[in-house]
Each structure stands twice: as C-alpha cells, then as structure tokens.
Protein backbone atom coordinates (compact mmCIF):
# COMPACT_ATOMS: atom_id res chain seq x y z
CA UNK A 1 -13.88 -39.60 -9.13
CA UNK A 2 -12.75 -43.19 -7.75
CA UNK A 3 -9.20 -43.71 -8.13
CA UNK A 4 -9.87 -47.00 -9.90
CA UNK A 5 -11.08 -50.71 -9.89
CA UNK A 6 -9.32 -52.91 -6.97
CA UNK A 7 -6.89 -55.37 -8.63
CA UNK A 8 -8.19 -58.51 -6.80
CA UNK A 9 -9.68 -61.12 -8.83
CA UNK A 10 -13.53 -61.37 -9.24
CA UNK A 11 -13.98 -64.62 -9.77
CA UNK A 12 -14.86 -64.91 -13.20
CA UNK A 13 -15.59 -68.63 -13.97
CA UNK A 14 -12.92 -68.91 -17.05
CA UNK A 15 -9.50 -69.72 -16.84
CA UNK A 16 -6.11 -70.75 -18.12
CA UNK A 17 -7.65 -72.99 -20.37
CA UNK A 18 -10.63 -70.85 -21.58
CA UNK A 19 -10.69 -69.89 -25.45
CA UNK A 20 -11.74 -66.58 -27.22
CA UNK A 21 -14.67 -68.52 -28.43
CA UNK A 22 -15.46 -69.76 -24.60
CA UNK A 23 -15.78 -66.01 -23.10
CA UNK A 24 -18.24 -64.91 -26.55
CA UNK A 25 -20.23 -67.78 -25.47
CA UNK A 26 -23.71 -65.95 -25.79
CA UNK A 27 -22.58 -63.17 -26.63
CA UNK A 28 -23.60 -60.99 -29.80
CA UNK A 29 -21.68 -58.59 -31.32
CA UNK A 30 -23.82 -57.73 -34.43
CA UNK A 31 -23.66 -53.99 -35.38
CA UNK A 32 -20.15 -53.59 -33.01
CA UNK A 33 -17.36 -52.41 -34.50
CA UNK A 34 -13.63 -53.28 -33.37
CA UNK A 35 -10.14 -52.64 -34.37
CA UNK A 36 -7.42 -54.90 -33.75
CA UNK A 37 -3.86 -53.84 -33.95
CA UNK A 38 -1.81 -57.00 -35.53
CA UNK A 39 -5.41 -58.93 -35.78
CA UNK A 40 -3.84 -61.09 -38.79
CA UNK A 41 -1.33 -62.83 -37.27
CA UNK A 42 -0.75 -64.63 -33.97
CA UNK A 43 -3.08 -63.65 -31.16
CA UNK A 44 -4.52 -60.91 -33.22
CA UNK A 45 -5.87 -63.62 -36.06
CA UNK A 46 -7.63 -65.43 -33.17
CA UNK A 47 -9.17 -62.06 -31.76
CA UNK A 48 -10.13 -61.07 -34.86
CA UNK A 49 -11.83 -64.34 -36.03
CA UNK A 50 -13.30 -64.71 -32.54
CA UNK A 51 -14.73 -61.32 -32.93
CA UNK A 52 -16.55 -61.72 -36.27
CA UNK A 53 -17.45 -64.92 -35.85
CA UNK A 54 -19.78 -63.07 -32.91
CA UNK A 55 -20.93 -60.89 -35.31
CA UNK A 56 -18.60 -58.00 -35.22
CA UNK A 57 -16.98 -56.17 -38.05
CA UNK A 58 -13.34 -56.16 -37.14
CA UNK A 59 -10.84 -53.70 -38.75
CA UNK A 60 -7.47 -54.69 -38.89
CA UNK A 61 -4.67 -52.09 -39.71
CA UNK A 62 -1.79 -54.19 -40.64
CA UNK A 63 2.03 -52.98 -41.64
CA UNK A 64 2.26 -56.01 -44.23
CA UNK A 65 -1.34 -55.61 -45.78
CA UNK A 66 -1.16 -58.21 -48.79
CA UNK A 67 0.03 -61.00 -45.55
CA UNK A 68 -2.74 -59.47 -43.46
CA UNK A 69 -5.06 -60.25 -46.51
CA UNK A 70 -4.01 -63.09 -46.92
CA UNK A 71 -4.32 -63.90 -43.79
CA UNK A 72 -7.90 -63.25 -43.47
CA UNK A 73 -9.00 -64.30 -46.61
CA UNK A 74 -11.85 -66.69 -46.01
CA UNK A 75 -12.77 -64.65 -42.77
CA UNK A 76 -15.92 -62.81 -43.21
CA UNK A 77 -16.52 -58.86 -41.97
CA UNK A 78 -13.18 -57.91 -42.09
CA UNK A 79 -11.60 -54.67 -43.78
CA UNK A 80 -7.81 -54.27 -43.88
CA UNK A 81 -5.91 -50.74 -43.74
CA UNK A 82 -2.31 -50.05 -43.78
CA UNK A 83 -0.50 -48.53 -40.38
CA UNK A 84 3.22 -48.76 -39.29
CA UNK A 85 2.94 -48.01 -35.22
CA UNK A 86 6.91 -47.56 -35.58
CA UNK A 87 5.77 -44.38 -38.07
CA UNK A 88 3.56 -41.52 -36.59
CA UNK A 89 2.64 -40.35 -40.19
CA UNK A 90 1.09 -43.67 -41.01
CA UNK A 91 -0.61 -43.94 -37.88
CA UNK A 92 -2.02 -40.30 -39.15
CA UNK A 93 -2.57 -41.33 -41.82
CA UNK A 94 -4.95 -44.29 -40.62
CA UNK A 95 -6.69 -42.58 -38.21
CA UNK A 96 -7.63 -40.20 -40.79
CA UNK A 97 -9.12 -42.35 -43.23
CA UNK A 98 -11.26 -44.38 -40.64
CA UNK A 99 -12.65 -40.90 -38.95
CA UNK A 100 -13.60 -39.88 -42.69
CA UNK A 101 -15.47 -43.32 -42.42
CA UNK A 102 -17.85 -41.60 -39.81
CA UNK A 103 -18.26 -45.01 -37.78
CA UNK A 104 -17.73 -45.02 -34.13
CA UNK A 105 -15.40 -47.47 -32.44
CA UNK A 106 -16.59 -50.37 -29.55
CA UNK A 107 -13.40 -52.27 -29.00
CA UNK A 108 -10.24 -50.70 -29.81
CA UNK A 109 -7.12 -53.59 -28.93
CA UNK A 110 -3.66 -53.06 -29.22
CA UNK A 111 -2.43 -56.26 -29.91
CA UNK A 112 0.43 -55.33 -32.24
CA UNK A 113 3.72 -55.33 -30.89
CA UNK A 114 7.47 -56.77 -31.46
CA UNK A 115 9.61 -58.74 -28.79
CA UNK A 116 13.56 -58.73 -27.69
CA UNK A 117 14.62 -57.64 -31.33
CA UNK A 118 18.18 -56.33 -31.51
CA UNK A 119 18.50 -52.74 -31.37
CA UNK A 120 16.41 -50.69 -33.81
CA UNK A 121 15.82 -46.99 -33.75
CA UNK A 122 12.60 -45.61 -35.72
CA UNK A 123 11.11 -41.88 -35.88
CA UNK A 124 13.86 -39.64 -34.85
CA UNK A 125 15.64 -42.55 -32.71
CA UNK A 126 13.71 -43.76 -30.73
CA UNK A 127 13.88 -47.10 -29.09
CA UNK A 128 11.63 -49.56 -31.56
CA UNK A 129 10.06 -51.67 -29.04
CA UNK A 130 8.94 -48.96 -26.77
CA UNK A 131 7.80 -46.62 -29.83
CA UNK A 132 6.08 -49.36 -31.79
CA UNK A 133 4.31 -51.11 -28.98
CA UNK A 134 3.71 -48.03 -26.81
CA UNK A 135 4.52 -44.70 -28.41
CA UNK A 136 2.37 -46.31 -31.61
CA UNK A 137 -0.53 -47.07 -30.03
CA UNK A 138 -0.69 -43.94 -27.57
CA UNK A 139 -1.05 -41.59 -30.50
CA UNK A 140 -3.49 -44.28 -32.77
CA UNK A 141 -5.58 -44.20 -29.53
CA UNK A 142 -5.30 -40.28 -29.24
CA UNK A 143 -5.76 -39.86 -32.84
CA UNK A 144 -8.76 -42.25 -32.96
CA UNK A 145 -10.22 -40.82 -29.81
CA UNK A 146 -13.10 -38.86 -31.92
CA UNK A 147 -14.50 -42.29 -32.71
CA UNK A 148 -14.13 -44.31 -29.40
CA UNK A 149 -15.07 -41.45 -27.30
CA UNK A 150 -19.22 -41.47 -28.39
CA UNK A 151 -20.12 -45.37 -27.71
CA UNK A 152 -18.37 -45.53 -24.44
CA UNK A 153 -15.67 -48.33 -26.09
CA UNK A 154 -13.54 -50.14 -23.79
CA UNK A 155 -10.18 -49.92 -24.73
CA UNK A 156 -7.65 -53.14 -24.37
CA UNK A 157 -4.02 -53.02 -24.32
CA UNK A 158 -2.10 -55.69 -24.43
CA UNK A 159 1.08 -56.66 -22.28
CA UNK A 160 2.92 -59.25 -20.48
CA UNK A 161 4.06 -60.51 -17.83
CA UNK A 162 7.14 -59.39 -19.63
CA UNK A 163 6.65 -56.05 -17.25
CA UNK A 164 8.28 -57.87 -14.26
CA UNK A 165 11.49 -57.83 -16.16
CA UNK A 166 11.75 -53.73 -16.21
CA UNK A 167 10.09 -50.42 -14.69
CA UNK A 168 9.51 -47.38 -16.31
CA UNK A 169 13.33 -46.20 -16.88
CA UNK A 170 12.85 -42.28 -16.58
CA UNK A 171 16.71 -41.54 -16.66
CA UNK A 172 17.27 -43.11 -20.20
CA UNK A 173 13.55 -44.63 -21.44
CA UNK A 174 15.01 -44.72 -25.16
CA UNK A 175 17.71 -46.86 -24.39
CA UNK A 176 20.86 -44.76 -25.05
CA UNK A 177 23.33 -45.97 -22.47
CA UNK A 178 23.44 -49.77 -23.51
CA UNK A 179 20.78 -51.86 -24.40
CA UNK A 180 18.89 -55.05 -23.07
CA UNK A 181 16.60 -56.55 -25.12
CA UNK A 182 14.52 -58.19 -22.67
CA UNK A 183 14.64 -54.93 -20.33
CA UNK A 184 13.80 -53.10 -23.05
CA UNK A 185 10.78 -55.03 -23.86
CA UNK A 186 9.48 -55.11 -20.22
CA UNK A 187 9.96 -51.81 -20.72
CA UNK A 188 7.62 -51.60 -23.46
CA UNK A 189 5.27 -54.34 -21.42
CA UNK A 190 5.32 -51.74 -18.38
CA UNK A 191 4.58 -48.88 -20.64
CA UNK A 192 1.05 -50.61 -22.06
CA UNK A 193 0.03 -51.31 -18.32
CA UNK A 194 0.55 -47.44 -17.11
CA UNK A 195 -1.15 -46.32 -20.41
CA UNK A 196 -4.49 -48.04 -19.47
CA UNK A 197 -3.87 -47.06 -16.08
CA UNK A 198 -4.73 -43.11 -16.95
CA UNK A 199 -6.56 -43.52 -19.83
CA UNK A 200 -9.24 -45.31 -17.76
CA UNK A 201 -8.67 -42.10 -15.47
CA UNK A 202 -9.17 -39.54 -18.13
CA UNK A 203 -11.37 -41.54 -20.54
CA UNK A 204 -13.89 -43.03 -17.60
CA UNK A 205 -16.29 -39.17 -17.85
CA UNK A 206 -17.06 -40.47 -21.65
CA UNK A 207 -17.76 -44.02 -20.18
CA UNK A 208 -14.46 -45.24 -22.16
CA UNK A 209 -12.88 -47.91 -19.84
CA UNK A 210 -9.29 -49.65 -20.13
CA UNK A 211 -7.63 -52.18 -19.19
CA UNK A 212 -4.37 -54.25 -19.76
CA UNK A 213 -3.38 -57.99 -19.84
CA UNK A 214 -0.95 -60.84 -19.97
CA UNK A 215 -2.36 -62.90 -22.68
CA UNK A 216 -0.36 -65.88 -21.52
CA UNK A 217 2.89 -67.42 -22.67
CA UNK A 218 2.10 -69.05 -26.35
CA UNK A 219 4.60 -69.39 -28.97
CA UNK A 220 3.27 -67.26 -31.94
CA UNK A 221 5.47 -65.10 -35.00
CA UNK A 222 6.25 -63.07 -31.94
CA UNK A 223 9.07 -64.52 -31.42
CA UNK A 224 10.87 -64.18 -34.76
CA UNK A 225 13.68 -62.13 -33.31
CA UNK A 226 14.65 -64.86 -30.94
CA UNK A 227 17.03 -67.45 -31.87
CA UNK A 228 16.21 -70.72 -32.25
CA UNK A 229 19.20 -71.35 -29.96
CA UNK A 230 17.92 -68.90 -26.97
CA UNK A 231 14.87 -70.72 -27.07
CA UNK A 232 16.46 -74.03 -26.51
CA UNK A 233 18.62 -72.64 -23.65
CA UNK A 234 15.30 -71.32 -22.14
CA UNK A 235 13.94 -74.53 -22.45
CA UNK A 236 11.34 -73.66 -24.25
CA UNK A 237 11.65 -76.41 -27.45
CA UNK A 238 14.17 -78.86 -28.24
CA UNK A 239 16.58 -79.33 -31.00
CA UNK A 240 14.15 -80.46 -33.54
CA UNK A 241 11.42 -77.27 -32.63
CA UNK A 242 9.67 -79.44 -30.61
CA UNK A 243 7.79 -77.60 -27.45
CA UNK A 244 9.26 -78.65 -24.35
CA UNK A 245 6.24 -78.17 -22.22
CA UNK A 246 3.24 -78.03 -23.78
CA UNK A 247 1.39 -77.18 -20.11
CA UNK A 248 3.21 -74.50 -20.19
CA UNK A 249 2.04 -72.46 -22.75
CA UNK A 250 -1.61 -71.50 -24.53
CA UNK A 251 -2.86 -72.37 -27.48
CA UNK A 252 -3.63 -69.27 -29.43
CA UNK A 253 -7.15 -69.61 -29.09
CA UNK A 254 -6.40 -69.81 -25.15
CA UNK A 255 -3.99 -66.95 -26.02
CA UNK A 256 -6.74 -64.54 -27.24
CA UNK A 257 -9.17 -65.50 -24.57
CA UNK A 258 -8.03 -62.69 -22.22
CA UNK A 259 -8.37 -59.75 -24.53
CA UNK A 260 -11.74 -60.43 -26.37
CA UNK A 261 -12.99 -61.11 -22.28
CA UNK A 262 -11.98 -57.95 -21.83
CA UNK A 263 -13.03 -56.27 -24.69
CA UNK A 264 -16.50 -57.47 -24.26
CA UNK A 265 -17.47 -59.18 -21.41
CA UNK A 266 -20.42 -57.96 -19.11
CA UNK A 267 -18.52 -58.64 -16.14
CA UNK A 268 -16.11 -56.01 -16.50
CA UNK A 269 -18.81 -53.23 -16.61
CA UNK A 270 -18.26 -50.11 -14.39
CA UNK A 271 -14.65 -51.41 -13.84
CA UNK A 272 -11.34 -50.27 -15.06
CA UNK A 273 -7.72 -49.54 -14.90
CA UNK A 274 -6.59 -52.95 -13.94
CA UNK A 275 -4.51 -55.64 -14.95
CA UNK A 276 -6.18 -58.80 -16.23
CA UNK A 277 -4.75 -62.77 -16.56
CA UNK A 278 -6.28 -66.25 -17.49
CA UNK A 279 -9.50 -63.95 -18.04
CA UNK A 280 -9.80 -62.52 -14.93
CA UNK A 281 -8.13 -59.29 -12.72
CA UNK A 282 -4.79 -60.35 -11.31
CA UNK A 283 -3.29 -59.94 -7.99
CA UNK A 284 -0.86 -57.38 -7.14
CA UNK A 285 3.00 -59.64 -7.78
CA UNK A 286 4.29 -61.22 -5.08
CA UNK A 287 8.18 -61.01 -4.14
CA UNK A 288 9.54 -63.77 -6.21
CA UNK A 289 5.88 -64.80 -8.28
CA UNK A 290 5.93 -64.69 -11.95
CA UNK A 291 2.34 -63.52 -11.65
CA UNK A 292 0.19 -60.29 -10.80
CA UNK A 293 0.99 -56.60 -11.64
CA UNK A 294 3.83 -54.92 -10.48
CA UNK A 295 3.21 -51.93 -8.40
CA UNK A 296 5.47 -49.83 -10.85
CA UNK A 297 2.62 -50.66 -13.79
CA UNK A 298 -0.54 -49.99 -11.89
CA UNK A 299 1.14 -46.20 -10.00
CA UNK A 300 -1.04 -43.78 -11.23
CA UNK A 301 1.94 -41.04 -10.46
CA UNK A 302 3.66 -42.98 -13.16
CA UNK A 303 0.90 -43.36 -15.17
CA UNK A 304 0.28 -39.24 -15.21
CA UNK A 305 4.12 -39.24 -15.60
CA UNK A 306 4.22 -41.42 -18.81
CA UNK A 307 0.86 -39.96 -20.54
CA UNK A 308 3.13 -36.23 -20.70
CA UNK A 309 5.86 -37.64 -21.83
CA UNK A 310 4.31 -39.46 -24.79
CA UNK A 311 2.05 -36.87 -25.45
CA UNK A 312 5.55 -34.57 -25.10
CA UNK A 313 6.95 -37.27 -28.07
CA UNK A 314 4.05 -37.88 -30.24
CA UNK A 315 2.43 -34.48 -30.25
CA UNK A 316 -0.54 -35.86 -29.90
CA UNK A 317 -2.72 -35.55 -26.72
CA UNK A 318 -6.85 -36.06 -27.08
CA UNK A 319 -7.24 -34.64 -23.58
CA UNK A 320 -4.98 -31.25 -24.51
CA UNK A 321 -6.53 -28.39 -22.26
C-alpha cells in the first residue's frame, strides 16, 4: 500500500477566486447523495446549495434544526436531521436513523465546527472545540461508516490554516493546564488534518478517499465568539463592521469552492490524504508562510497516534480488529 498522495500542487486550473458553482461546472450529481455537517449556515449553506443545485440530495444534520430549516427553505432536495457533534448520543442517534434509511453515502463533509470560544467543556469534560469539531465528527464518520464504505465516498474534512497556530498537544490535548483559545482551535484545525490523514490509509481498500482543506479566510457566523473589538485590533473590520480588506478574504461562494472540489472533482481520483487550498493540493509550510500543511498535520505516526486515542474517547472505531 502507497503511503499516500504527494502534497505538491497539481495544477488544477481554479483558484482563489473560483466558486462552488465554478468547480460543478459540468458536473452532475443526480442520484448522489451527500451529507454536510453545518450545511445551513455559512460555508455549509453554500456547499449544500452548490451541491443540489448539481443535482444531489444533500442531508444536513443541524444542532438548531428549525434555523437549519429555515435556512434552507426554498432550497430543493434537502432533508434536515438533528445532531449535536459536542454530544456522542446524538451523533448515535443520527447515524442510526440515516443507516435505517438504507441509502449509501457519496460525499460525507465535515463542515461543522466552532472557533476561539471561551472555555467550554462538553461530554465528560472535554475540551469543546476539539470534541465538537474533531471528536464529533470522528465517531459520525465511524458510526456512518456502514453507508460510506459501499460507493467508495470521498470523505472531506474541513480545517484551516488555523493548524499553524498549534500541534497535536499529547501531554494535555483537553486543555487542563490553562487555556488558549486560538491554540486550542489550531488544535482542533490540526486534529481534522491528521484524521484524513489515516482514514485515507485505512479507508483507501474500500476505495473511500479523504482529504482536508483550508477553505480560505471569509467572515461567516463562525466567528460569533469573537469580539467585535478583537476583530478590529486584528484589523479585520473597522469601527462601523466594515471589512478592512476585502482582497483578503472569500466570498462564501469562493469559501465553499475548496470542499465541493474536493468532494467531487475528477481530478482528485486515485489520490488522497492530502491537504488542499484555493482548490488545489498545497505545499508543505514554509518557515514563516501562512500557507501549506504543517508537517505535524500530514505525520502519519501522528495520525495512527490520534485515530487510538479518539477511538480510546469515543468508543467508537469502524476499523476495530
């Protein structure tokens, strides 16, 4: 078995600038299925609506399910469940009801996720941005694995380039001696890279591929927990909400672009395992860049390393022997 797909760009022909509707060009999704984590609001709103408007029926577990509704009222082939990542019962609980549904899954992306909130503990105390936007989705994935296993889905996690800010921290991952909220996230953002990393490994024998991706930097409800104060000091708007630099960020259209490319495009097949931006694979980081993978995300060691110790928390592993 190859160790993995080489993370050097292939020279895809989109970019920055190219929208979720831009990489579907041509295609047709008619008769795929998809579920979108969060696909009501943000990012995930534009994947989803992206999606169907292919011709894909797009589920869309949501923790809010009358504002994911609401949402996506209007949007045609489009079924909402309820599922709390930060909860492993109601991630059960989902995965449950859609394997009693008998469908098989083609695109399964974790777009859900919270950023830099102040200290919350869920489940039996664990750190909230690592359990909801990693622990969450390892056991939905897991739990769903019955149904993405038989159509060969690709499976899409979504990061950051928030990972730069933090490695895996093995001595203290749940954040007991002091806590950073942006460490913790890159945490989190590190966590979602390794996680495609081995499930490409152990998934890649059923034709299931993953990757991971920096959608971009686009101002979305993501960043509710962040002060309107810390975003002026980080120059990102002004005093009246005003964005400081439009270049600098996507449009969520642009935003989604990365993870429905990846979901679905035709140039990713037979590869896996990598780390994609502005629709493409990234370079390894350089010293001092803001862009590319860190090694710590792509270190399969690491990867091995986190897959036992989720599997350790969740109690859920598809690949048990």
């Amino acid at each position: 078995m190859s160790t993995g797909t080489a993370q050097h760009k292939i020279g895809s022909g989109y970019g920055a600038t190219s929208t979720a509707d831009d990489v579907l060009h041509g295609i047709d999704l008619t008769g795929r299925l998809a579920v979108v984590t969060g696909g009501y609001s943000g990012l995930g709103l534009e994947t989803t609506r992206a999606l169907t408007k292919a011709g894909a029926r797009v589920v869309v577990p949501a923790r809010r399910r009358a504002t994911a509704q609401e949402a996506l009222a209007g949007i045609g082939g489009v079924e909402v469940d309820e599922l709390d990542l930060g909860d492993l019962e109601s991630v059960r609980g989902f995965a449950e009801r859609f394997l009693a549904s008998g469908r098989n899954i083609d695109f399964m992306i974790d777009n859900a996720g919270i950023m830099a909130c102040p200290e919350t503990r869920v489940g039996p105390g664990w750190e909230a941005q690592f359990a909801t936007n990693h622990l969450g989705h390892f056991a939905l994935v897991n739990r769903l694995w019955p149904a993405i296993a038989p159509g060969g889905a690709r499976v899409v996690s979504v990061s950051s380039r928030a990972h730069h800010f933090s490695g895996m921290r093995w001595d203290d991952v749940q954040w007991t001696q002091g806590y950073d909220k942006w460490q913790a996230y890159g945490q989190a953002k590190t966590a979602n890279v390794l996680f495609a990393v081995h499930l490409d490994r152990l998934g890649r024998e059923a034709g299931v591929r993953a990757f991971s991706l920096h959608p971009g930097g686009i101002l979305t409800p993501l960043q509710r927990h962040i002060p309107k104060e810390e975003m002026i000091e980080r120059g990102w708007i002004d005093e009246d909400g005003n964005i400081l630099n439009p270049e600098g960020f996507k449009t969520p259209p642009q935003g989604a672009a990365t993870q429905v490319w990846a979901a679905t495009s035709p140039q990713l097949d037979g590869l896996g395992g990598v780390y994609l931006e502005d629709c493409d694979i990234a370079e390894q980081a350089v010293e001092g860049e803001i862009s590319g993978v860190k090694d710590w995300a792509v270190d399969p060691e690491q990867a091995a390393r986190l897959w036992e110790l989720s599997a350790e928390l969740t109690g859920v592993n598809a690949f048990a022997a």
